[in-house]
PDB file of N, CA and C in Angstrom:
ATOM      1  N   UNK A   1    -248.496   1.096 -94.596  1.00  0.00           N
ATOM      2  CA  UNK A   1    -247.175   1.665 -94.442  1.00  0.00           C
ATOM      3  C   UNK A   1    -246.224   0.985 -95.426  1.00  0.00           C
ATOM      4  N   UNK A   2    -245.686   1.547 -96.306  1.00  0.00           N
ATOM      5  CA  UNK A   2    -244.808   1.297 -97.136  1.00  0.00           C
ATOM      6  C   UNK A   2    -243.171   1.052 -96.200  1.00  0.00           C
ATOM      7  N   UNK A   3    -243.023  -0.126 -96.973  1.00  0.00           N
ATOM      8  CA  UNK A   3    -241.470  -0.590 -96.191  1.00  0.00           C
ATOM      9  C   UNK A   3    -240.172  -0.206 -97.417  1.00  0.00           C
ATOM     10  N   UNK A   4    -239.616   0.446 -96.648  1.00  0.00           N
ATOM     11  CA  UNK A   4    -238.085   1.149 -97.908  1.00  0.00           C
ATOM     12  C   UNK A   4    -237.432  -0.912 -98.226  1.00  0.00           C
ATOM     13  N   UNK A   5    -237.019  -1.021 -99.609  1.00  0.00           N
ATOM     14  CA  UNK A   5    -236.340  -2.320-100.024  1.00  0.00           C
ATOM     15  C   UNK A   5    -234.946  -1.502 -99.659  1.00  0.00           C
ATOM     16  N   UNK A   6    -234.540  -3.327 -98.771  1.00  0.00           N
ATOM     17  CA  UNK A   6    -232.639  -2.393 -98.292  1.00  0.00           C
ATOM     18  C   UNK A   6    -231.789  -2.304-100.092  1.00  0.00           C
ATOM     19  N   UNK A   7    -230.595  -1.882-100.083  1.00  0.00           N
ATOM     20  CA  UNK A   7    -230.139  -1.346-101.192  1.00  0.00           C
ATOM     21  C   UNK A   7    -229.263  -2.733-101.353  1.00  0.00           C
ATOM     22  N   UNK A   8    -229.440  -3.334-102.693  1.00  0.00           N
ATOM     23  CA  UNK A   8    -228.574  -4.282-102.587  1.00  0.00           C
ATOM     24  C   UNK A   8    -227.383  -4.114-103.064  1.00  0.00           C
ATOM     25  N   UNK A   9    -227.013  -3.146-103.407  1.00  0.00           N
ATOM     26  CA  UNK A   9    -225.931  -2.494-103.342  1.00  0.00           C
ATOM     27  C   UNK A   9    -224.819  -1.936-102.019  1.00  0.00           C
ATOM     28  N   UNK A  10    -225.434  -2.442-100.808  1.00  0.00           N
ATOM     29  CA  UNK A  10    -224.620  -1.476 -99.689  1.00  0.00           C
ATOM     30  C   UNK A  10    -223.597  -2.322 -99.326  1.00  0.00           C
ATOM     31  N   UNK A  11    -222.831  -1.743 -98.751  1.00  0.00           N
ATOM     32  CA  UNK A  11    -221.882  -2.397 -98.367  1.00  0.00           C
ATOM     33  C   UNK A  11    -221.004  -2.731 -99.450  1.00  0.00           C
ATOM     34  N   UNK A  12    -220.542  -1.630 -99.866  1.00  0.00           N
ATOM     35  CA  UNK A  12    -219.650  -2.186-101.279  1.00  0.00           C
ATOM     36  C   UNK A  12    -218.264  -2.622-100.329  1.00  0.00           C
ATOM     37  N   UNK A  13    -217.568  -3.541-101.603  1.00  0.00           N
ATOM     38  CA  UNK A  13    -216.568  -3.741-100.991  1.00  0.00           C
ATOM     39  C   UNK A  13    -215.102  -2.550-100.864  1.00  0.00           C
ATOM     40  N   UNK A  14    -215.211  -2.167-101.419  1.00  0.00           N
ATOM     41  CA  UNK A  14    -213.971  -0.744-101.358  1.00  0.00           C
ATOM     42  C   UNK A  14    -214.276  -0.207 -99.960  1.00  0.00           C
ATOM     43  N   UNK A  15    -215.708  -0.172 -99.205  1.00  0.00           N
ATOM     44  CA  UNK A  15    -215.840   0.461 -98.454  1.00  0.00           C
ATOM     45  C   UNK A  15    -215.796  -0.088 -96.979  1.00  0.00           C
ATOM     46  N   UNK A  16    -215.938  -1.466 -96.863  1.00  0.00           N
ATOM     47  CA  UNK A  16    -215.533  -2.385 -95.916  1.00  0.00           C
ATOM     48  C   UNK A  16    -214.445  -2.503 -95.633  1.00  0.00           C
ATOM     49  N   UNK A  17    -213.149  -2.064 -96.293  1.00  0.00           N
ATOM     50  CA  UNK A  17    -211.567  -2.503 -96.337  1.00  0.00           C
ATOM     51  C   UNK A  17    -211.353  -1.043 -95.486  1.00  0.00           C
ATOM     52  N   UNK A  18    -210.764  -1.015 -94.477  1.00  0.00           N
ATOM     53  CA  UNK A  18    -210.514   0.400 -93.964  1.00  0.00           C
ATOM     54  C   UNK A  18    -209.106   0.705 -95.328  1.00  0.00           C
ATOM     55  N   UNK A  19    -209.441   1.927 -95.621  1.00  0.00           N
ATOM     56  CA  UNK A  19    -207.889   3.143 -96.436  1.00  0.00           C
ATOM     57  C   UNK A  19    -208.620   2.344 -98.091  1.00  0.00           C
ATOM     58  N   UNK A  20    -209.183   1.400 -98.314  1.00  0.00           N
ATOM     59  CA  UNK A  20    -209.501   0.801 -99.587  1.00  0.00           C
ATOM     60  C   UNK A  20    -209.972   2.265-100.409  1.00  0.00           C
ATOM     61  N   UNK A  21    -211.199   2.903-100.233  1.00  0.00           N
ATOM     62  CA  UNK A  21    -211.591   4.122-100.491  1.00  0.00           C
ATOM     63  C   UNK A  21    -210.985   4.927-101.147  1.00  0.00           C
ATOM     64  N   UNK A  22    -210.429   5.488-100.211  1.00  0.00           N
ATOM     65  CA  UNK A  22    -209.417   6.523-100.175  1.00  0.00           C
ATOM     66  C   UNK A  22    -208.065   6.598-101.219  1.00  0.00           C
ATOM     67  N   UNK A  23    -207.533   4.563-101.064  1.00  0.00           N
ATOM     68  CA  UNK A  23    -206.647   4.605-101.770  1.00  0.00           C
ATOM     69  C   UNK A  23    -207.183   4.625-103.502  1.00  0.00           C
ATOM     70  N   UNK A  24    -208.338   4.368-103.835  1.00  0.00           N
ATOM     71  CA  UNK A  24    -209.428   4.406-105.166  1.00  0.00           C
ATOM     72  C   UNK A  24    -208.959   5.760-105.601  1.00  0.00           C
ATOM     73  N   UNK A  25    -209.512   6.098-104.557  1.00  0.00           N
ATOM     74  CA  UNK A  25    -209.446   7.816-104.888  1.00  0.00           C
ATOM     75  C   UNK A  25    -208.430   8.532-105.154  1.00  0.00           C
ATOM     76  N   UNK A  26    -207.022   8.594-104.194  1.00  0.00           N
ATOM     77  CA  UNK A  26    -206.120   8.770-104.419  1.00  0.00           C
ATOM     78  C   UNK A  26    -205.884   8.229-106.108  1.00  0.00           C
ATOM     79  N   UNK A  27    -205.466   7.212-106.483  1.00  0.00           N
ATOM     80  CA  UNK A  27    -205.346   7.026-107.795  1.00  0.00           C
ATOM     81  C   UNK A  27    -206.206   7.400-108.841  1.00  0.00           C
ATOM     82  N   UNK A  28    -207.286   7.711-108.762  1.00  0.00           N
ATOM     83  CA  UNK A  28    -208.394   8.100-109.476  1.00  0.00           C
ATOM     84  C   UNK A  28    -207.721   9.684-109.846  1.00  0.00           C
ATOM     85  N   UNK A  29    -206.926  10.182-108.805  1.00  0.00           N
ATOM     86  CA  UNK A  29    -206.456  11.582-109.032  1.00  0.00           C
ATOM     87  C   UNK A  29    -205.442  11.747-109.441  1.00  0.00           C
ATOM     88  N   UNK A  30    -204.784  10.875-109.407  1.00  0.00           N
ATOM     89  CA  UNK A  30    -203.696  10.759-110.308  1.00  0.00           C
ATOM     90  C   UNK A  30    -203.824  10.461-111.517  1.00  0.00           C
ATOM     91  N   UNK A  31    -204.686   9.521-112.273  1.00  0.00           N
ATOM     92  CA  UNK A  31    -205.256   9.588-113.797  1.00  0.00           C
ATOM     93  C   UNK A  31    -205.797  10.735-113.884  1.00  0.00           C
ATOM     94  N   UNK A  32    -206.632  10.966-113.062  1.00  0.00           N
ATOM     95  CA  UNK A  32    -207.295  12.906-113.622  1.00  0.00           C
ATOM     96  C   UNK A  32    -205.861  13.621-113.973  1.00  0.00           C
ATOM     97  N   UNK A  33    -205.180  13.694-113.282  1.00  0.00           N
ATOM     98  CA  UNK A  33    -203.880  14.214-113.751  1.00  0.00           C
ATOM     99  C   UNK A  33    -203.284  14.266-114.606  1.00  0.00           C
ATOM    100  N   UNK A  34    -202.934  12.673-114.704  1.00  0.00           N
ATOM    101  CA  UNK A  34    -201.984  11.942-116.652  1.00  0.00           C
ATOM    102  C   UNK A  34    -203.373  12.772-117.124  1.00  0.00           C
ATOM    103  N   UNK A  35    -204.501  12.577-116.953  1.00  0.00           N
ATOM    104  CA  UNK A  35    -205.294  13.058-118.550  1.00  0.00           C
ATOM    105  C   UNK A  35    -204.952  14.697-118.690  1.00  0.00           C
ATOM    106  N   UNK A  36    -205.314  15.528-117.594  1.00  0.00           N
ATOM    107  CA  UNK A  36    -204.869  16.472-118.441  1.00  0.00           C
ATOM    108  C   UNK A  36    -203.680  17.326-118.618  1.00  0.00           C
ATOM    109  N   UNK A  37    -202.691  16.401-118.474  1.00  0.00           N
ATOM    110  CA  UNK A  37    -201.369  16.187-118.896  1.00  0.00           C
ATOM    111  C   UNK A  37    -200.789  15.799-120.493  1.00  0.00           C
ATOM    112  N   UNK A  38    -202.102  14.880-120.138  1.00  0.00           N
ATOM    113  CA  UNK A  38    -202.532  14.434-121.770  1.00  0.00           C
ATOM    114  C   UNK A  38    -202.937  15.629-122.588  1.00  0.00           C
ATOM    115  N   UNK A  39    -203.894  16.315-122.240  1.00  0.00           N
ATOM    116  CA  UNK A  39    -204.599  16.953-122.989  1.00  0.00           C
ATOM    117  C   UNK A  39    -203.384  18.420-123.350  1.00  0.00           C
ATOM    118  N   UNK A  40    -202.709  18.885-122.196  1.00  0.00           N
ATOM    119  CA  UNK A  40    -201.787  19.955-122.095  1.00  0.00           C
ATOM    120  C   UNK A  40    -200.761  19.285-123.795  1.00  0.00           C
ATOM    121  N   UNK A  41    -200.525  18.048-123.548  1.00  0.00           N
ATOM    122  CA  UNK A  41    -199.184  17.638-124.551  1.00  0.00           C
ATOM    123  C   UNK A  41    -200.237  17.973-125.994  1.00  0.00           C
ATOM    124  N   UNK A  42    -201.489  17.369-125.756  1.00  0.00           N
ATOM    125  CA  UNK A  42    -201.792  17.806-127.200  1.00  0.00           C
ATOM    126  C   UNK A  42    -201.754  19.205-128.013  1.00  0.00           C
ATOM    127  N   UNK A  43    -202.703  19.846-127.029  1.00  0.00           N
ATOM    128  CA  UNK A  43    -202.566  21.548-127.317  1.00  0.00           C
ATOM    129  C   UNK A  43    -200.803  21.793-127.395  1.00  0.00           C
ATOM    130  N   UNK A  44    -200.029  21.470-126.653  1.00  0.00           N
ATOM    131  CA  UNK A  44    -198.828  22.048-127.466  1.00  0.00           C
ATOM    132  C   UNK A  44    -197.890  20.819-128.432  1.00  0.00           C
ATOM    133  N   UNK A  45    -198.801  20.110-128.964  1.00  0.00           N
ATOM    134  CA  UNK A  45    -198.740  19.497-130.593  1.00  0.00           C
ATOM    135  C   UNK A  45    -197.646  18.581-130.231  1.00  0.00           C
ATOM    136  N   UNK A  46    -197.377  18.308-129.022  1.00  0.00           N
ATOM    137  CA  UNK A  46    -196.772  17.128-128.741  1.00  0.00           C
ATOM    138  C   UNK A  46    -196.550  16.256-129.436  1.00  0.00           C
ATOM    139  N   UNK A  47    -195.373  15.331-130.315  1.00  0.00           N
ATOM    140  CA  UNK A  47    -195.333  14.100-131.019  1.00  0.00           C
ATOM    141  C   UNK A  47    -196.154  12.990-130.500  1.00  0.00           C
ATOM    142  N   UNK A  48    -196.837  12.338-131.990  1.00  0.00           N
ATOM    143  CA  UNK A  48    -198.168  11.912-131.211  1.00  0.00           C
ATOM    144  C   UNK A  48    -197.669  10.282-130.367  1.00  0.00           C
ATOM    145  N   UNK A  49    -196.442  10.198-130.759  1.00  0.00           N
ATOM    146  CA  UNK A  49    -196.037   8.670-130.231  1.00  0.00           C
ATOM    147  C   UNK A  49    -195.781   8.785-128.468  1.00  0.00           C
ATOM    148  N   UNK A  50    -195.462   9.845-128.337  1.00  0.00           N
ATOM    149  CA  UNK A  50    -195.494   9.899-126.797  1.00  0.00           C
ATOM    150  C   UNK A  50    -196.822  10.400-126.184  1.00  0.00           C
ATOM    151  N   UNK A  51    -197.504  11.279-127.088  1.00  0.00           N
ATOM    152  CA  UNK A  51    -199.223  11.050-126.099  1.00  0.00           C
ATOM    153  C   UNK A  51    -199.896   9.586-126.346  1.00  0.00           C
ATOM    154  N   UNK A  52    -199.591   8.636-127.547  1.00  0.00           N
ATOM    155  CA  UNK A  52    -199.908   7.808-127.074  1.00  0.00           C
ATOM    156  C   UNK A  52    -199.264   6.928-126.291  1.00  0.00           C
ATOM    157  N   UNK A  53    -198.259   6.944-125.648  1.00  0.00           N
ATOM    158  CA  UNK A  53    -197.540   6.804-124.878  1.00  0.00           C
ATOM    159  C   UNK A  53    -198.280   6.976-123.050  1.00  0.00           C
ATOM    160  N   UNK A  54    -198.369   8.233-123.145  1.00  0.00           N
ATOM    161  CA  UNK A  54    -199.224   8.641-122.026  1.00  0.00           C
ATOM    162  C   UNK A  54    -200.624   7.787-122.345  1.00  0.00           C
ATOM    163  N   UNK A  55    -201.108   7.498-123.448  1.00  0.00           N
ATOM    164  CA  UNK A  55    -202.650   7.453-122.971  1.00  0.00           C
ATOM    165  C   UNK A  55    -202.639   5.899-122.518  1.00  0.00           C
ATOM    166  N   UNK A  56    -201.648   5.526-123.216  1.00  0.00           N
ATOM    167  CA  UNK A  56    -201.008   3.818-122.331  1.00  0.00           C
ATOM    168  C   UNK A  56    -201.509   3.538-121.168  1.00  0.00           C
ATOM    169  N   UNK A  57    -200.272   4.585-120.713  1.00  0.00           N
ATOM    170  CA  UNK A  57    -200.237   4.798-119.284  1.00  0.00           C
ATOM    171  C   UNK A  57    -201.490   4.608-118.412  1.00  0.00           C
ATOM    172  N   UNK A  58    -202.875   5.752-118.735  1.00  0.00           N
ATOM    173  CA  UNK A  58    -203.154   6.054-118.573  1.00  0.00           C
ATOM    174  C   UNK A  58    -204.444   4.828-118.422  1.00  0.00           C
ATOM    175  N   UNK A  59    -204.620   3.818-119.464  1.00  0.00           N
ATOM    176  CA  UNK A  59    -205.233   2.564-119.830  1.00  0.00           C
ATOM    177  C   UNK A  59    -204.749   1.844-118.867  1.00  0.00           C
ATOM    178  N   UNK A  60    -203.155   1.642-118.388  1.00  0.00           N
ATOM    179  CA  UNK A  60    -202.783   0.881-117.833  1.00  0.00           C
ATOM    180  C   UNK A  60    -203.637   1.143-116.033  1.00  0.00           C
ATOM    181  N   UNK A  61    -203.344   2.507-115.605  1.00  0.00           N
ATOM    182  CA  UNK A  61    -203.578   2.745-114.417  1.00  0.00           C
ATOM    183  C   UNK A  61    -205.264   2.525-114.253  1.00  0.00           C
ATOM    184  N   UNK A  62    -206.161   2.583-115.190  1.00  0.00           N
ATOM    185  CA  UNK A  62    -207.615   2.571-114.787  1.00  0.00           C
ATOM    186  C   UNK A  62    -207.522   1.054-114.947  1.00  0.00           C
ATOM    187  N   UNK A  63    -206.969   0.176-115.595  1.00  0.00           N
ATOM    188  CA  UNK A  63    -207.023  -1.473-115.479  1.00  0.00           C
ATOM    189  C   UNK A  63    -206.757  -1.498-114.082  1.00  0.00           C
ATOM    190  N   UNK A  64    -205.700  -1.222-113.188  1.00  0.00           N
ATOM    191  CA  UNK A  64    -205.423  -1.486-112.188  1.00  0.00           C
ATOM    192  C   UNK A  64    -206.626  -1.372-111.142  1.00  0.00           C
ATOM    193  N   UNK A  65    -207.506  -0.225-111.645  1.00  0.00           N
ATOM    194  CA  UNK A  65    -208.480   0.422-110.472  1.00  0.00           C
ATOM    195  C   UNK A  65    -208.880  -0.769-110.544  1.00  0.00           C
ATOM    196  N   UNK A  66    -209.497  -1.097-112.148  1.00  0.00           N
ATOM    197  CA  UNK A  66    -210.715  -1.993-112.407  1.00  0.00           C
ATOM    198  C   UNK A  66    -210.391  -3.605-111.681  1.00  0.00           C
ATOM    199  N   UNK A  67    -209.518  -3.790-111.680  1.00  0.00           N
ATOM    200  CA  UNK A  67    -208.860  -5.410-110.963  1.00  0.00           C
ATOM    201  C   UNK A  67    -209.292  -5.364-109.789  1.00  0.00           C
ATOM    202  N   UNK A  68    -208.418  -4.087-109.119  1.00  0.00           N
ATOM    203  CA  UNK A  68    -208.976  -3.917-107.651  1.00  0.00           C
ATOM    204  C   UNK A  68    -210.257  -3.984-107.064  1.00  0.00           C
ATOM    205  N   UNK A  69    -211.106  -3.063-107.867  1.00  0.00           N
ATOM    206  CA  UNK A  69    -212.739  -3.435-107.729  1.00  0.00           C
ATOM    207  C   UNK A  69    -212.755  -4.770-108.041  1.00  0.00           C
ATOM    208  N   UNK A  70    -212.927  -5.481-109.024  1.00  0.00           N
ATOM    209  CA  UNK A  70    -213.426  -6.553-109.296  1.00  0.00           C
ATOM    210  C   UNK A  70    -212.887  -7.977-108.059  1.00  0.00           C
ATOM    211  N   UNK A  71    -211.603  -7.715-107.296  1.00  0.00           N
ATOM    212  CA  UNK A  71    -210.933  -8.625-106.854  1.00  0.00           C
ATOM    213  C   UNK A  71    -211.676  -8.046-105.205  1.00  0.00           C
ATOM    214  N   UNK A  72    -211.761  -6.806-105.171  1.00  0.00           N
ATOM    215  CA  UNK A  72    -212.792  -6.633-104.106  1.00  0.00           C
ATOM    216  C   UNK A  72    -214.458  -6.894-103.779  1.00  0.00           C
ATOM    217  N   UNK A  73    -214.918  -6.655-104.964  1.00  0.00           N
ATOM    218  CA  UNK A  73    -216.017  -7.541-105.344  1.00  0.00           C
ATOM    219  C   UNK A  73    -216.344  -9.133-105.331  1.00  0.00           C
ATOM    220  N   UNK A  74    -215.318  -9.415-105.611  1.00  0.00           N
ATOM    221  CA  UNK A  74    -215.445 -10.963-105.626  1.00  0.00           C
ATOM    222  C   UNK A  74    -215.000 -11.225-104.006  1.00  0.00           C
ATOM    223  N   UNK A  75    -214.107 -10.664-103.400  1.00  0.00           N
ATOM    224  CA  UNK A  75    -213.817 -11.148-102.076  1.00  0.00           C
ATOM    225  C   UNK A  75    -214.348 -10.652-100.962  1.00  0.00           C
ATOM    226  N   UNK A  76    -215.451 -10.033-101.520  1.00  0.00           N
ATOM    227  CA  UNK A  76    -216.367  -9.258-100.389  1.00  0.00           C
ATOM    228  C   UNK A  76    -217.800  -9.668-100.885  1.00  0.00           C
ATOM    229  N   UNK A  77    -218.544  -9.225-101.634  1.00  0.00           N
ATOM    230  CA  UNK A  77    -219.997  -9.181-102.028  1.00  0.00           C
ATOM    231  C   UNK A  77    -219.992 -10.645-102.246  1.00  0.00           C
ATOM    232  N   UNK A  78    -219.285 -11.003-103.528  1.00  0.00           N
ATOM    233  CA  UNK A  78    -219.401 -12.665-103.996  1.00  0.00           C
ATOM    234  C   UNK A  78    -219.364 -13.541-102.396  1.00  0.00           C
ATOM    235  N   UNK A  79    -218.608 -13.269-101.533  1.00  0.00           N
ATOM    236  CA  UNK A  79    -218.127 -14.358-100.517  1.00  0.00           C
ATOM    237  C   UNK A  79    -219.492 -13.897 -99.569  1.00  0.00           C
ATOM    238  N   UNK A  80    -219.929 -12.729 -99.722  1.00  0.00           N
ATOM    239  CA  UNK A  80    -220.953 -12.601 -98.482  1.00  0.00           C
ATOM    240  C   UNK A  80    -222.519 -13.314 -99.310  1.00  0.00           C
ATOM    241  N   UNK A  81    -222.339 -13.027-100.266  1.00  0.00           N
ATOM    242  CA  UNK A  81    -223.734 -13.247-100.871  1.00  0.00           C
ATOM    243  C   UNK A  81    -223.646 -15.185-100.921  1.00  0.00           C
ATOM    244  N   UNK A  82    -222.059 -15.537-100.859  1.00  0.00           N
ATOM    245  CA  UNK A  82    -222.160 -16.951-100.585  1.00  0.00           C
ATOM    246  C   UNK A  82    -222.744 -17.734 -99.069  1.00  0.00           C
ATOM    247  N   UNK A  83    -222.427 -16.864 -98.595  1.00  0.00           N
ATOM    248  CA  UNK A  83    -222.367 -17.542 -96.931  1.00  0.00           C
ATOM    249  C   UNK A  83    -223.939 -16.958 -97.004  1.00  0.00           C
ATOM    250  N   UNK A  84    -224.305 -15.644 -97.365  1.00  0.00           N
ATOM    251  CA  UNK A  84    -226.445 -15.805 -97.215  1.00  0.00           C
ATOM    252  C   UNK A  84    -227.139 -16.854 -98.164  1.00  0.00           C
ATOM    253  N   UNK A  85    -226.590 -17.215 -99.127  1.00  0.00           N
ATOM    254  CA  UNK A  85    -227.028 -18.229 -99.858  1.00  0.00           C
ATOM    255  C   UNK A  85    -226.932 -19.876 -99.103  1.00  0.00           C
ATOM    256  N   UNK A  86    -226.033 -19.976 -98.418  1.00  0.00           N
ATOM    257  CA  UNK A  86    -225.713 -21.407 -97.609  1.00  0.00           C
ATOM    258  C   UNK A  86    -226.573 -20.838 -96.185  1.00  0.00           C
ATOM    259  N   UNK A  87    -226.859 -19.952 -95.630  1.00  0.00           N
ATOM    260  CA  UNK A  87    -227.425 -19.942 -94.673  1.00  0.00           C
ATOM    261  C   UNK A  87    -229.212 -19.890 -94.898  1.00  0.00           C
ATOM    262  N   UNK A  88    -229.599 -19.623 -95.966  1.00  0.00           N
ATOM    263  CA  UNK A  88    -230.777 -19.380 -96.748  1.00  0.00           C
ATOM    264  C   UNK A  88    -231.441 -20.471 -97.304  1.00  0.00           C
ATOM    265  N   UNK A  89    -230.188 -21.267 -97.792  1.00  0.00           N
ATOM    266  CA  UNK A  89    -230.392 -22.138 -98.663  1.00  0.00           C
ATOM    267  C   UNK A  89    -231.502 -21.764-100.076  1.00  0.00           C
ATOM    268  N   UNK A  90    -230.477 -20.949-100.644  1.00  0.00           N
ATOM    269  CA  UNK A  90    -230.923 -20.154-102.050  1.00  0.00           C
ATOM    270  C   UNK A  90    -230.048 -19.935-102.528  1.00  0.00           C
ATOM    271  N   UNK A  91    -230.072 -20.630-104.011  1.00  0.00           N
ATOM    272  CA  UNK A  91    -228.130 -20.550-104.581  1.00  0.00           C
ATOM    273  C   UNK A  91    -228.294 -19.618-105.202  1.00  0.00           C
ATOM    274  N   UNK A  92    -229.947 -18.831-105.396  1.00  0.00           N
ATOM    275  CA  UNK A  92    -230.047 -17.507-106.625  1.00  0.00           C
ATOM    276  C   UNK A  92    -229.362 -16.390-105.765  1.00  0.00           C
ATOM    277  N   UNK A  93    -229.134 -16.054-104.719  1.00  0.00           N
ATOM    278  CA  UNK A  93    -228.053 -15.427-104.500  1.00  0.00           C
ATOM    279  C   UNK A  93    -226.733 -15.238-104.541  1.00  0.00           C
ATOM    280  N   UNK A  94    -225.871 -16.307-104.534  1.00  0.00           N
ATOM    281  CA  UNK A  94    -224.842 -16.505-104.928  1.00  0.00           C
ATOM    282  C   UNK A  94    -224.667 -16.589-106.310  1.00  0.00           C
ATOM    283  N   UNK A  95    -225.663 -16.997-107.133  1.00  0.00           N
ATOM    284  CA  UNK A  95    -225.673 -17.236-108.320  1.00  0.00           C
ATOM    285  C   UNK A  95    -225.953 -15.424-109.030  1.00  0.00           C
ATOM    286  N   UNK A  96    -226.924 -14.877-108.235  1.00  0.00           N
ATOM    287  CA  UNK A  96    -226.820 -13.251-109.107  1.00  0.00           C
ATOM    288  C   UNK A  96    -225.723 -12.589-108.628  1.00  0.00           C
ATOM    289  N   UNK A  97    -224.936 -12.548-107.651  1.00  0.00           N
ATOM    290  CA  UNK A  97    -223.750 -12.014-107.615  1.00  0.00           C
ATOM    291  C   UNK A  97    -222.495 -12.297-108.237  1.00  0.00           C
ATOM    292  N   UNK A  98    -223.030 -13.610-108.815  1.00  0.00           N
ATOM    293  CA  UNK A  98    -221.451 -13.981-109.980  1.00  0.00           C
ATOM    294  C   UNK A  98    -221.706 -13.805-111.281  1.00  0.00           C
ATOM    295  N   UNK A  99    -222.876 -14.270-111.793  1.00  0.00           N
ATOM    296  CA  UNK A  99    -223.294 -13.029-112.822  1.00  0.00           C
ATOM    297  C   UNK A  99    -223.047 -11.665-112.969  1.00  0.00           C
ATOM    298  N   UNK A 100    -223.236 -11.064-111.900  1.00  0.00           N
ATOM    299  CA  UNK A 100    -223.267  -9.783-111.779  1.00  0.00           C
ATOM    300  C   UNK A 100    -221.916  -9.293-112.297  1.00  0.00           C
ATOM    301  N   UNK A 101    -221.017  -9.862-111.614  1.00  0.00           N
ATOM    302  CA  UNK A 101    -219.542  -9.978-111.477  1.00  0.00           C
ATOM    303  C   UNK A 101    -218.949 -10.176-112.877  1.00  0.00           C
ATOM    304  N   UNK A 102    -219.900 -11.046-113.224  1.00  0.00           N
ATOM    305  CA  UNK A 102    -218.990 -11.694-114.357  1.00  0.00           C
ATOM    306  C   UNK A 102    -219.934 -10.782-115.881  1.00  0.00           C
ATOM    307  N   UNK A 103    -220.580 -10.159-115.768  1.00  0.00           N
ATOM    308  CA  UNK A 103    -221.201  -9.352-116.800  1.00  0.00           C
ATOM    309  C   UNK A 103    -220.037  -7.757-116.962  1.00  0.00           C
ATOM    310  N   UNK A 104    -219.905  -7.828-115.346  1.00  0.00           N
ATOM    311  CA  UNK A 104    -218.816  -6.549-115.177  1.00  0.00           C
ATOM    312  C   UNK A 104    -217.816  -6.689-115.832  1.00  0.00           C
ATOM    313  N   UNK A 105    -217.248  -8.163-115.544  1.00  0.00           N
ATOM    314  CA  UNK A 105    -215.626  -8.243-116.536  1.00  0.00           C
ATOM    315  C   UNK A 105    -215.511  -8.395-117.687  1.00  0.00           C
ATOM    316  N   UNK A 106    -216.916  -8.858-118.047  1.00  0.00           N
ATOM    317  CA  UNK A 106    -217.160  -8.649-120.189  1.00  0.00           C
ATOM    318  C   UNK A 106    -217.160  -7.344-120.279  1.00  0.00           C
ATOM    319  N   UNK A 107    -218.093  -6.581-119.599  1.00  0.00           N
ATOM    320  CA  UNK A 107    -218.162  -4.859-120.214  1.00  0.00           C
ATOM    321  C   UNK A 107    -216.408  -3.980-119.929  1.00  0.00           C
ATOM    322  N   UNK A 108    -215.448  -5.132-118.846  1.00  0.00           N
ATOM    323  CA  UNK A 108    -214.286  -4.968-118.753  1.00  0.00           C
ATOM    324  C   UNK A 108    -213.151  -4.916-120.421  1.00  0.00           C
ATOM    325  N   UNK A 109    -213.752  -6.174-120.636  1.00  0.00           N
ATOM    326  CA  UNK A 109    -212.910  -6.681-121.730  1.00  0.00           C
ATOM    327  C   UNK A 109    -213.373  -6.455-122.702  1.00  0.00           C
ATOM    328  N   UNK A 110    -214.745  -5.676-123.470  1.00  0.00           N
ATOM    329  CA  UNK A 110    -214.412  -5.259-124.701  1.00  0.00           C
ATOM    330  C   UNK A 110    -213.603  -4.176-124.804  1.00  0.00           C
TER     331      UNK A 110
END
């Protein structure tokens, strides 16, 4: 009998925070928005200093998502994968979740 491996992925943190979700989402729809708001200013040949203006904006609001994940990540997965690592006594858990973490905020920052 084959045993399913649990997902080490569950339990994200956005999804542990009750309204965390939702509020992702909510903003997620609001950049869908600026963009094709964006895209509307181009087709009518909009001066390009104010679409890039908008696409600012638009950089600015997905940084925000990305903080939020990452600051939820770290205060959820990082802190749980700490306390199974001290109860385990295995620091490669704590240790692949800050990697993990911290590979995310390089592919952040190029």
């Amino acid at each position: 009998m084959n045993q399913i491996e649990p997902d080490p992925h569950a339990g994200h943190a956005y999804t542990a925070q009750p309204g965390q979700k939702d509020a992702i989402l909510k903003r997620l729809r609001r950049i869908e928005g600026q963009i094709r708001g964006i895209e509307k200013m181009v087709e009518e040949d909009t001066y390009c200093i104010d679409v890039l203006t908008q696409v600012a904006a638009v950089n600015a609001a997905l940084h925000k998502v990305s903080l939020g994940l990452v600051e939820g990540h770290v205060g959820h997965c990082v802190v749980d994968a700490a306390r199974e690592s001290i109860e385990t006594d295995d620091p490669g858990i704590v240790d692949a979740k800050v990697k993990e973490a911290t590979q995310a905020i390089g592919r952040l920052l190029r």
